[in-house]
Protein backbone atom coordinates (compact mmCIF):
# COMPACT_ATOMS: atom_id res chain seq x y z
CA UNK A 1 71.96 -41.72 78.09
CA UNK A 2 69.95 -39.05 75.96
CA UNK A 3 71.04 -35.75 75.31
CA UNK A 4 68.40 -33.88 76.31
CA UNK A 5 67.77 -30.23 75.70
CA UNK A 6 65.67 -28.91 78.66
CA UNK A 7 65.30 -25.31 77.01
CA UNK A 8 63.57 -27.12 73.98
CA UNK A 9 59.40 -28.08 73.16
CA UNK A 10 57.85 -29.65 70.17
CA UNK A 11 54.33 -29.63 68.77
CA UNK A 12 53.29 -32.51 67.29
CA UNK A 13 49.36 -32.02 66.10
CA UNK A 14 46.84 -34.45 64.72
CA UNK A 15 43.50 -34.76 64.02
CA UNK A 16 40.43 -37.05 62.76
CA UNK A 17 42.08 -37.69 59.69
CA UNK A 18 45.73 -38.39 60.72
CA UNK A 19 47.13 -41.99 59.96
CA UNK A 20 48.73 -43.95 62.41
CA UNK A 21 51.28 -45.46 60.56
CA UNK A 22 52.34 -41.73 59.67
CA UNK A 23 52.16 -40.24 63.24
CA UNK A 24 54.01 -43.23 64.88
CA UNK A 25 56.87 -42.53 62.18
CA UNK A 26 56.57 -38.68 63.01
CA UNK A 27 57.19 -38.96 66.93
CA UNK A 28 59.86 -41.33 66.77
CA UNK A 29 61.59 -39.51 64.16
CA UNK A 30 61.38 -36.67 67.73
CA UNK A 31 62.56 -38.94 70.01
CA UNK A 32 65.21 -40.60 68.53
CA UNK A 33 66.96 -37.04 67.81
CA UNK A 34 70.83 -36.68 68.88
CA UNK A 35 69.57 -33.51 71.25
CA UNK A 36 66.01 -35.06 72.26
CA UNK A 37 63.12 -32.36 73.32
CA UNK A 38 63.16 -31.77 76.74
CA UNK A 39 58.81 -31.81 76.27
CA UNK A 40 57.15 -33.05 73.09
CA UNK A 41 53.22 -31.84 73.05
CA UNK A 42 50.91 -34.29 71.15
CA UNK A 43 47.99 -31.88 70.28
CA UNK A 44 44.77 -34.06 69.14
CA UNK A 45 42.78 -31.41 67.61
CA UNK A 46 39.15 -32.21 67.76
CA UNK A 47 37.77 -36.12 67.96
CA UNK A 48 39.91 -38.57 66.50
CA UNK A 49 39.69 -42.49 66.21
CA UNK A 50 40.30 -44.77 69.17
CA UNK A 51 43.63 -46.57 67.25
CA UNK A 52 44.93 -42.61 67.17
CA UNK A 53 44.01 -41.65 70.57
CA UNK A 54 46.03 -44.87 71.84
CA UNK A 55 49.17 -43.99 70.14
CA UNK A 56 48.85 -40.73 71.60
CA UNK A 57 47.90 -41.93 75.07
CA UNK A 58 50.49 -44.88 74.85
CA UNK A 59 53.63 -42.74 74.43
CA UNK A 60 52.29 -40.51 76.96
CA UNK A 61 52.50 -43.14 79.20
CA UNK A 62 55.77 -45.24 77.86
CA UNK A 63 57.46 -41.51 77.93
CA UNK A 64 56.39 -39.84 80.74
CA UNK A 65 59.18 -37.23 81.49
CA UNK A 66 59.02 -36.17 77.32
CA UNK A 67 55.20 -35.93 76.19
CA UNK A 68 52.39 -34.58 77.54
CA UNK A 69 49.21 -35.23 75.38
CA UNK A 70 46.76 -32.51 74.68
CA UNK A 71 43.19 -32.08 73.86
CA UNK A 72 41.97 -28.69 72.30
CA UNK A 73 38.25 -28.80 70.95
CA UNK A 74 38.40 -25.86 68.98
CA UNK A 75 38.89 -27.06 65.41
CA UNK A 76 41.94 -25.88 63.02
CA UNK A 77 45.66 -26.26 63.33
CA UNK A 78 46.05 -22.32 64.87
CA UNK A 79 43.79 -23.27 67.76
CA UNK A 80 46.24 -26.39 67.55
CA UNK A 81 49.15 -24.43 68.15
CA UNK A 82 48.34 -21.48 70.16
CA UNK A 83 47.35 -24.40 72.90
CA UNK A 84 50.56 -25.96 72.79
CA UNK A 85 52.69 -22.85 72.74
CA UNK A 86 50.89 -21.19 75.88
CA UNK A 87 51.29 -24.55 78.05
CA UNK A 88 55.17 -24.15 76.42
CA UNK A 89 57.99 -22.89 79.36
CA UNK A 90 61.15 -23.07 77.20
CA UNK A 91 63.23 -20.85 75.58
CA UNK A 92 62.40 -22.44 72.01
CA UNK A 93 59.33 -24.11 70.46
CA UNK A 94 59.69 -26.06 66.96
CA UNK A 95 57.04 -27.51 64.79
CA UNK A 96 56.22 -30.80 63.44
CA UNK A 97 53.50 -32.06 61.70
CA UNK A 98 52.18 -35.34 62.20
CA UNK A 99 53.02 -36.73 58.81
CA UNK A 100 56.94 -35.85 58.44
CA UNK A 101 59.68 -37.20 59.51
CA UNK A 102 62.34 -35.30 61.26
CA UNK A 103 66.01 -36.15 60.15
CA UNK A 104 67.97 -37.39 63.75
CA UNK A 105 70.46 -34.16 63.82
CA UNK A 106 67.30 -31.33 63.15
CA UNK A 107 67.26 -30.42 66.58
CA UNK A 108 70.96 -30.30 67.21
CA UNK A 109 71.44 -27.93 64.11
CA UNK A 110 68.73 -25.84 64.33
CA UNK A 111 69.38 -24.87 68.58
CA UNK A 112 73.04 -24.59 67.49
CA UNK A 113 72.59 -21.88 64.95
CA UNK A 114 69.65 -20.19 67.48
CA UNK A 115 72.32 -20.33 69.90
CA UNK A 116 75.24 -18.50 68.15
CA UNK A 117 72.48 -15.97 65.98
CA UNK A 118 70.45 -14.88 68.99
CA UNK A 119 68.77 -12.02 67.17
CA UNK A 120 67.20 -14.85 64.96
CA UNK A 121 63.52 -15.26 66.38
CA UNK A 122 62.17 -17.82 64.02
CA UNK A 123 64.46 -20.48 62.20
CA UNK A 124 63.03 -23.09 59.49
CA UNK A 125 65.48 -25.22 57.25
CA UNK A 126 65.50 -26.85 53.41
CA UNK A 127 63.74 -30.13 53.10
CA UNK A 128 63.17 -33.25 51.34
CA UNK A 129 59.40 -33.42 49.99
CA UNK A 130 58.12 -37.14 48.90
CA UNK A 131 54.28 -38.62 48.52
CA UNK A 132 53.48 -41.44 50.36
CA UNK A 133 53.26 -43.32 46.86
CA UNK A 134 56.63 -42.67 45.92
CA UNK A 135 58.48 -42.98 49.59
CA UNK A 136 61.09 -41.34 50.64
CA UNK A 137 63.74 -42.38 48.60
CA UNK A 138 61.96 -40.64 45.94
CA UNK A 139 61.98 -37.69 47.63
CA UNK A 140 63.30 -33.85 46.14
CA UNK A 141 65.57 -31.53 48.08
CA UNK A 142 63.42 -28.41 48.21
CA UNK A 143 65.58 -25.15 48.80
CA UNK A 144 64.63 -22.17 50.42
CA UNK A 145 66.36 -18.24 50.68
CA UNK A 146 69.10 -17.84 53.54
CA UNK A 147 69.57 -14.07 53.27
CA UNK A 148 66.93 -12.10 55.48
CA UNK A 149 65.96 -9.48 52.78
CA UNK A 150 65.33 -12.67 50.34
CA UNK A 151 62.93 -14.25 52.78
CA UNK A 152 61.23 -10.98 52.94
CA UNK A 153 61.12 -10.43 48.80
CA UNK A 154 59.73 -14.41 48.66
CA UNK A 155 56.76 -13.37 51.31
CA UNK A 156 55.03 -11.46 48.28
CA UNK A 157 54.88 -14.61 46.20
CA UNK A 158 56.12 -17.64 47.57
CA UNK A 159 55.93 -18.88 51.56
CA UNK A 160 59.55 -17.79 52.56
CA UNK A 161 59.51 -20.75 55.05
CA UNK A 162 58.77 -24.59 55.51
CA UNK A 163 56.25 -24.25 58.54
CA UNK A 164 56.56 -27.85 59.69
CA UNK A 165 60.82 -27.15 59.95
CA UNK A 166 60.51 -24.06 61.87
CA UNK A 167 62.02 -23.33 65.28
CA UNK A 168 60.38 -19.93 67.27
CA UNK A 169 62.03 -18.52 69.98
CA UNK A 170 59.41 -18.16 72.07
CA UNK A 171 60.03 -14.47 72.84
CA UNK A 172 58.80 -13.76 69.12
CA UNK A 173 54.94 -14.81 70.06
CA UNK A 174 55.13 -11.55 72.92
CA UNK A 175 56.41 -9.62 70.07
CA UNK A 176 53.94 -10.68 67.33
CA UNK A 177 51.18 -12.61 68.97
CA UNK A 178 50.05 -15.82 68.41
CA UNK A 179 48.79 -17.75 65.19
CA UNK A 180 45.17 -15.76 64.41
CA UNK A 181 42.65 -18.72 64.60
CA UNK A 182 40.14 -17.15 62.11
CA UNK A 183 42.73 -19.09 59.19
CA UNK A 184 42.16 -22.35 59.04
CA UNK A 185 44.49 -22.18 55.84
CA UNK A 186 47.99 -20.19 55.71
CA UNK A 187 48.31 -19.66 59.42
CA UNK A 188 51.86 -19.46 58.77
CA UNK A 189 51.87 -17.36 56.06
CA UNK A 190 49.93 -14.70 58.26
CA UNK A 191 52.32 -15.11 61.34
CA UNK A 192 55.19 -14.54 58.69
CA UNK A 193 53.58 -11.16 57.72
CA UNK A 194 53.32 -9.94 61.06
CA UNK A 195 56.70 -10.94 62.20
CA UNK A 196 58.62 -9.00 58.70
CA UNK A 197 55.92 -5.64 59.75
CA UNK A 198 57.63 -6.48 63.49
CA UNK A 199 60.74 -6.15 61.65
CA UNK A 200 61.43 -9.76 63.18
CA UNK A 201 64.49 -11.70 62.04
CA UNK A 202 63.97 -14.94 60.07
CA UNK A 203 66.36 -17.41 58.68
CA UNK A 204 66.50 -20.56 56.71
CA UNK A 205 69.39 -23.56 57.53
CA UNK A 206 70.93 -24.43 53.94
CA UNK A 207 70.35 -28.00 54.74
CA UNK A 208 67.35 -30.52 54.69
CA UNK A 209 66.54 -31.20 58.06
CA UNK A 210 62.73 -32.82 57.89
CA UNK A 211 61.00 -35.10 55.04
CA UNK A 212 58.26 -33.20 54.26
CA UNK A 213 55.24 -35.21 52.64
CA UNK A 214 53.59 -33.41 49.99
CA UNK A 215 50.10 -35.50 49.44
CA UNK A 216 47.39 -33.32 48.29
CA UNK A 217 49.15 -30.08 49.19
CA UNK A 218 48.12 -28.25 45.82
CA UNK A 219 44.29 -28.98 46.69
CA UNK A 220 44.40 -27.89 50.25
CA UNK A 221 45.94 -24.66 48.94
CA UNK A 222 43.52 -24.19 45.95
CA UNK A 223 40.65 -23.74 47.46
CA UNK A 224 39.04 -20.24 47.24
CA UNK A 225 38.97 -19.65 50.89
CA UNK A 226 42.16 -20.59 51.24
CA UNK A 227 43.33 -18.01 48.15
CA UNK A 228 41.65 -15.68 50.02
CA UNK A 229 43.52 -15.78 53.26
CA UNK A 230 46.87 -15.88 51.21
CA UNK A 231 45.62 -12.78 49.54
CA UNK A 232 45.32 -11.11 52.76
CA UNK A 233 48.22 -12.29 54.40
CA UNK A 234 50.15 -11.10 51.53
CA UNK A 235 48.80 -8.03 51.31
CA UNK A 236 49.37 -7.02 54.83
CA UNK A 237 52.87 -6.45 54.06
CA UNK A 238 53.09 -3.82 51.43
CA UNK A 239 55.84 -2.87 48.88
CA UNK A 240 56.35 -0.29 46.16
CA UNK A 241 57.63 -2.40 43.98
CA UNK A 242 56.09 -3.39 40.53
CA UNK A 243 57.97 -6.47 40.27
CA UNK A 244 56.89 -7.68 43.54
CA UNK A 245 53.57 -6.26 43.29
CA UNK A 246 52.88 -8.31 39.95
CA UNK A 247 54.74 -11.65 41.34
CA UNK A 248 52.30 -11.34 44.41
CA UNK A 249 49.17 -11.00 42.15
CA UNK A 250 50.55 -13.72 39.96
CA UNK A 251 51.16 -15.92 42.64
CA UNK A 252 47.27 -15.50 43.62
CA UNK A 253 46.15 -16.13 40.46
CA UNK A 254 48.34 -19.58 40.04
CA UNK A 255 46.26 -20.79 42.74
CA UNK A 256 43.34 -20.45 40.92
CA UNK A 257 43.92 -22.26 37.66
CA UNK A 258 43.23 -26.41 37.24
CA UNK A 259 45.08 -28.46 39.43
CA UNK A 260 46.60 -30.05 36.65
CA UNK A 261 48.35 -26.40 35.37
CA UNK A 262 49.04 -26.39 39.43
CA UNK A 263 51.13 -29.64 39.48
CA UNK A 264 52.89 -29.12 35.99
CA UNK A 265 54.36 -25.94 37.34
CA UNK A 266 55.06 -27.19 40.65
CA UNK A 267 56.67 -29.80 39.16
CA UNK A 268 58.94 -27.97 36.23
CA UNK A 269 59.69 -24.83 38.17
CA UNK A 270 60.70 -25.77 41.40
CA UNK A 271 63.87 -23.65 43.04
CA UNK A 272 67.40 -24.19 41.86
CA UNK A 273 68.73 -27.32 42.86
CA UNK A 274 65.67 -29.13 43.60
């Protein structure tokens, strides 16, 4: 019998260019968890092919009681969420993206910890980042901060959170709003700016709890437009500080040079431990 927590929802999202093999992995990663979802959204965003439409449609139907799928036409992965999150009626909501894999006790951990830290409003954890090339036994422990104030010093230069490991409680999105559709890049990041002005409290698990996959994830941050909206994320939290000030313009500028400058450094100076 599946343990089943009923004060628990999941966001699964997908689109055109989603592959099956990748979003079949993804939602059994959710339901084979040791504290299963109570309700596990499968958000197609926009028109996608008939083989993806019938994975979706065919675990809404082999899993009735767990997911629901859901059609928003609005394009972009806020409009995505926001759907999802309004149709949500539990006490948490977690992400996932459609090409990860959640390890079986993420779940269990994460509404533990929410559960004895209850002035925590959004929770995210370390992960394991692979390509699809090499696989996941390839794959790199990525770290991120634990102490609040650290989360808040990375926001200037570095994303202070995983998005695709994080767990809201859903109180947060009366506090803070939802994700602002106008970014159809760094969504999170913006969210994350508005939750540190709310004076919100984040956190970060010390332990990998997702395989993250990492395929073209320098290009779709390279882009100007999507510089842009990083540059005004960051900048909507503001700080005195010179050294944060200069890591937050460096940061920018990173993003800007060739992609092959991009995946040297991301390569050779990843966090401790990684």
């Amino acid at each position: 019998m599946k343990n089943i927590c009923h004060d628990l929802t999941v966001g699964i999202p997908f689109h055109g260019g989603t592959k099956a093999s990748q979003l079949e992995e993804a939602i059994q990663s959710i339901l084979n968890q040791t504290l299963v979802a109570a309700k596990c959204h499968l958000i197609q965003n926009g028109t996608v092919p008939e083989k993806i439409l019938l994975i979706a449609k065919g675990y809404e139907v082999s899993h009735p009681s767990e997911i629901e799928h859901i059609f928003v036409a609005k394009r972009g992965l806020a409009a995505a969420l926001n759907q999802s999150i309004k149709q949500c009626t539990t006490r948490y909501y977690a992400r996932m993206d459609s090409d990860d894999v959640a390890l079986p006790h993420r779940f269990e951990m994460q509404i533990k910890y929410l559960e004895a830290h209850g002035d925590v409003n959004i929770l995210g954890s370390w992960a394991k980042e692979f390509t699809s090339a090499d696989g996941i036994e390839k794959a790199l422990l990525k770290q991120m901060p634990t102490d609040p104030q650290e989360m808040k010093n990375w926001f200037h230069y570095r994303n202070p959170l995983i998005h695709s490991t994080v767990m809201f409680q859903t109180r947060v999105f009366d506090d803070i709003g939802y994700y602002d559709e106008t970014y159809l890049t760094d969504q999170d990041l913006q969210l994350w700016g508005r939750a540190i002005t709310n004076n919100e409290t984040m956190a970060n698990i010390p332990e990998a709890l997702i395989y993250f996959r990492t395929d073209n994830i320098i290009g779709r941050r390279s882009h100007i437009k999507a510089v842009w909206r990083q540059a005004k994320a960051r900048f909507s939290v503001r700080t005195w500080s010179i050294k944060y000030n200069f890591l937050k313009i460096g940061a920018l500028s990173f993003r800007l040079m060739p992609e092959f400058v991009q995946r040297y450094g991301y390569k050779n100076f990843r966090s401790p431990g990684s």
